[in-house]
C-alpha atoms as a PDB file:
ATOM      1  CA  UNK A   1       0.000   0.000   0.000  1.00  0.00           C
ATOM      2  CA  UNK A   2       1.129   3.864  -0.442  1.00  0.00           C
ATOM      3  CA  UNK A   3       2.191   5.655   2.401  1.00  0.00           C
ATOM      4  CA  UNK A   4      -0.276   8.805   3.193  1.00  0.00           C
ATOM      5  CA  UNK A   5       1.394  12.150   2.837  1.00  0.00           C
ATOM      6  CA  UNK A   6       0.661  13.828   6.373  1.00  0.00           C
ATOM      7  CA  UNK A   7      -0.966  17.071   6.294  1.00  0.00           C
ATOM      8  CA  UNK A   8       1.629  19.074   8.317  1.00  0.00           C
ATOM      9  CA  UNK A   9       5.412  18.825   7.152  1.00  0.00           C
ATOM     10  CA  UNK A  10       8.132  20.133   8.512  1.00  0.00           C
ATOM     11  CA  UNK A  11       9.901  22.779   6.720  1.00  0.00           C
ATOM     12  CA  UNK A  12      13.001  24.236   6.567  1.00  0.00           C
ATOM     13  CA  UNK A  13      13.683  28.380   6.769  1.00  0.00           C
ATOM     14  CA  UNK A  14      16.533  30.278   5.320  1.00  0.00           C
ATOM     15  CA  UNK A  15      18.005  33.998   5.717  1.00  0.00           C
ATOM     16  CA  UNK A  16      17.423  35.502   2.209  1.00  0.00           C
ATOM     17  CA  UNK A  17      19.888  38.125   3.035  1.00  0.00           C
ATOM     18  CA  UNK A  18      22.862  35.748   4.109  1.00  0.00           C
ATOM     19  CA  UNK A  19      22.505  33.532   1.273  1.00  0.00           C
ATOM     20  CA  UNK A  20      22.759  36.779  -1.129  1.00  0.00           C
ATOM     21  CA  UNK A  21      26.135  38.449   0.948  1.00  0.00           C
ATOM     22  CA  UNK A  22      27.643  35.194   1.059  1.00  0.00           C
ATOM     23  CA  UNK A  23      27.879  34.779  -2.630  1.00  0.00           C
ATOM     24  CA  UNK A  24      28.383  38.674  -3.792  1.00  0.00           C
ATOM     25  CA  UNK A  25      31.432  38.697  -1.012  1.00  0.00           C
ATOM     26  CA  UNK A  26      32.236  34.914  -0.441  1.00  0.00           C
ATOM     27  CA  UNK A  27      32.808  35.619   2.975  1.00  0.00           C
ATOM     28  CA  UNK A  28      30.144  34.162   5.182  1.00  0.00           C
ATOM     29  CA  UNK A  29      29.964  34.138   8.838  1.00  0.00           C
ATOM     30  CA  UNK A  30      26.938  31.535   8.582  1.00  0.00           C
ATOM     31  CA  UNK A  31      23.724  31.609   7.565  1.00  0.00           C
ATOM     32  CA  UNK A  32      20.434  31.430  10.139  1.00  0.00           C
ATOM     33  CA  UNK A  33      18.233  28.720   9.765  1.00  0.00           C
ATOM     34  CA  UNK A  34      14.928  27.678  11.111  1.00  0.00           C
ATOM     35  CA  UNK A  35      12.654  24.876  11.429  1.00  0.00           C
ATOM     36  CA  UNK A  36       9.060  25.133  11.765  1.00  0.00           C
ATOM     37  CA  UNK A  37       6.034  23.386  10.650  1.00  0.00           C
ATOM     38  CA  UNK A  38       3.135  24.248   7.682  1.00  0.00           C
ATOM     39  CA  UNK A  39      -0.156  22.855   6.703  1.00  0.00           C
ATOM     40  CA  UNK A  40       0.164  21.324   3.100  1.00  0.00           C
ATOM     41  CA  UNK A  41      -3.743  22.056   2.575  1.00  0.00           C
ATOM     42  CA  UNK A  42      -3.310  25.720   3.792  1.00  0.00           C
ATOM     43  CA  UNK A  43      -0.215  27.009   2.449  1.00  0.00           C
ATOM     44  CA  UNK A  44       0.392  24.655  -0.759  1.00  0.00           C
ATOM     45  CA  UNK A  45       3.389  27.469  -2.026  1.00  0.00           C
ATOM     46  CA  UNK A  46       6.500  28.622  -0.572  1.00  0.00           C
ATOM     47  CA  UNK A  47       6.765  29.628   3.008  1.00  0.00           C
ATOM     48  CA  UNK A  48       8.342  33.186   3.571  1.00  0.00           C
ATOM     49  CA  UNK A  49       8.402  34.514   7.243  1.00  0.00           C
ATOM     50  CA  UNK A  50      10.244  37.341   9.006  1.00  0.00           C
ATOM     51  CA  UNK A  51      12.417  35.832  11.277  1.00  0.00           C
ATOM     52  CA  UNK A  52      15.554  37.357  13.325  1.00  0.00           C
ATOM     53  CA  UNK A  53      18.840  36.597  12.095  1.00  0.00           C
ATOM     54  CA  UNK A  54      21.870  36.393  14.824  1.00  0.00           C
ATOM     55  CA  UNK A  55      24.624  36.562  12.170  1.00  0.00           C
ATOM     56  CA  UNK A  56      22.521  40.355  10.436  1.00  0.00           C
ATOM     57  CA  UNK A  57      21.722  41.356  13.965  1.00  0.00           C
ATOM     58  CA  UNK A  58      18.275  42.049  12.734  1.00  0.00           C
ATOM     59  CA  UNK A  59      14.711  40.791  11.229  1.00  0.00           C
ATOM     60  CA  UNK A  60      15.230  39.756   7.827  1.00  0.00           C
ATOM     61  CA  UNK A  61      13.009  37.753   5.117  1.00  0.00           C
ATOM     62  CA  UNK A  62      13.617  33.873   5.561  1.00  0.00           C
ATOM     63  CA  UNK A  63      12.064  31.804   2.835  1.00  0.00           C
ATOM     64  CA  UNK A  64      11.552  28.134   2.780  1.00  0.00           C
ATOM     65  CA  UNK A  65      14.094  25.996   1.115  1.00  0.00           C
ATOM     66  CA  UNK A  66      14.351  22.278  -0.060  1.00  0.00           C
ATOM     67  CA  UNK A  67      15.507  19.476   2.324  1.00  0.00           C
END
């Protein structure tokens, strides 16, 4: 039998802002990442959520990336 898809997955956020630094000046202190949960039925597109980043020192756009 197939395997259900549950209705909540588990998602992965990323600093926008990091990502973008790190490859204009290839020096990267890190990049903040999250994980957090969505509803498949809900939010079928990609999750984008302000967020505070510890390596910006500030709230910044993460978006959700794949695992």
């Amino acid at each position: 039998m197939e395997k259900k898809k549950e209705v909540r997955a588990k998602v992965i956020l990323e600093c926008t802002s990091c990502v973008r630094n790190s490859l204009i000046t290839k020096v990267s202190k890190g990049v903040s990442r999250y994980i957090t949960q969505k509803n498949r039925h809900n939010t079928p597109n990609r999750l984008e959520l302000k967020k505070f980043c510890p390596y910006c020192s500030k709230h910044t756009l993460h978006g959700e990336i794949k695992k």
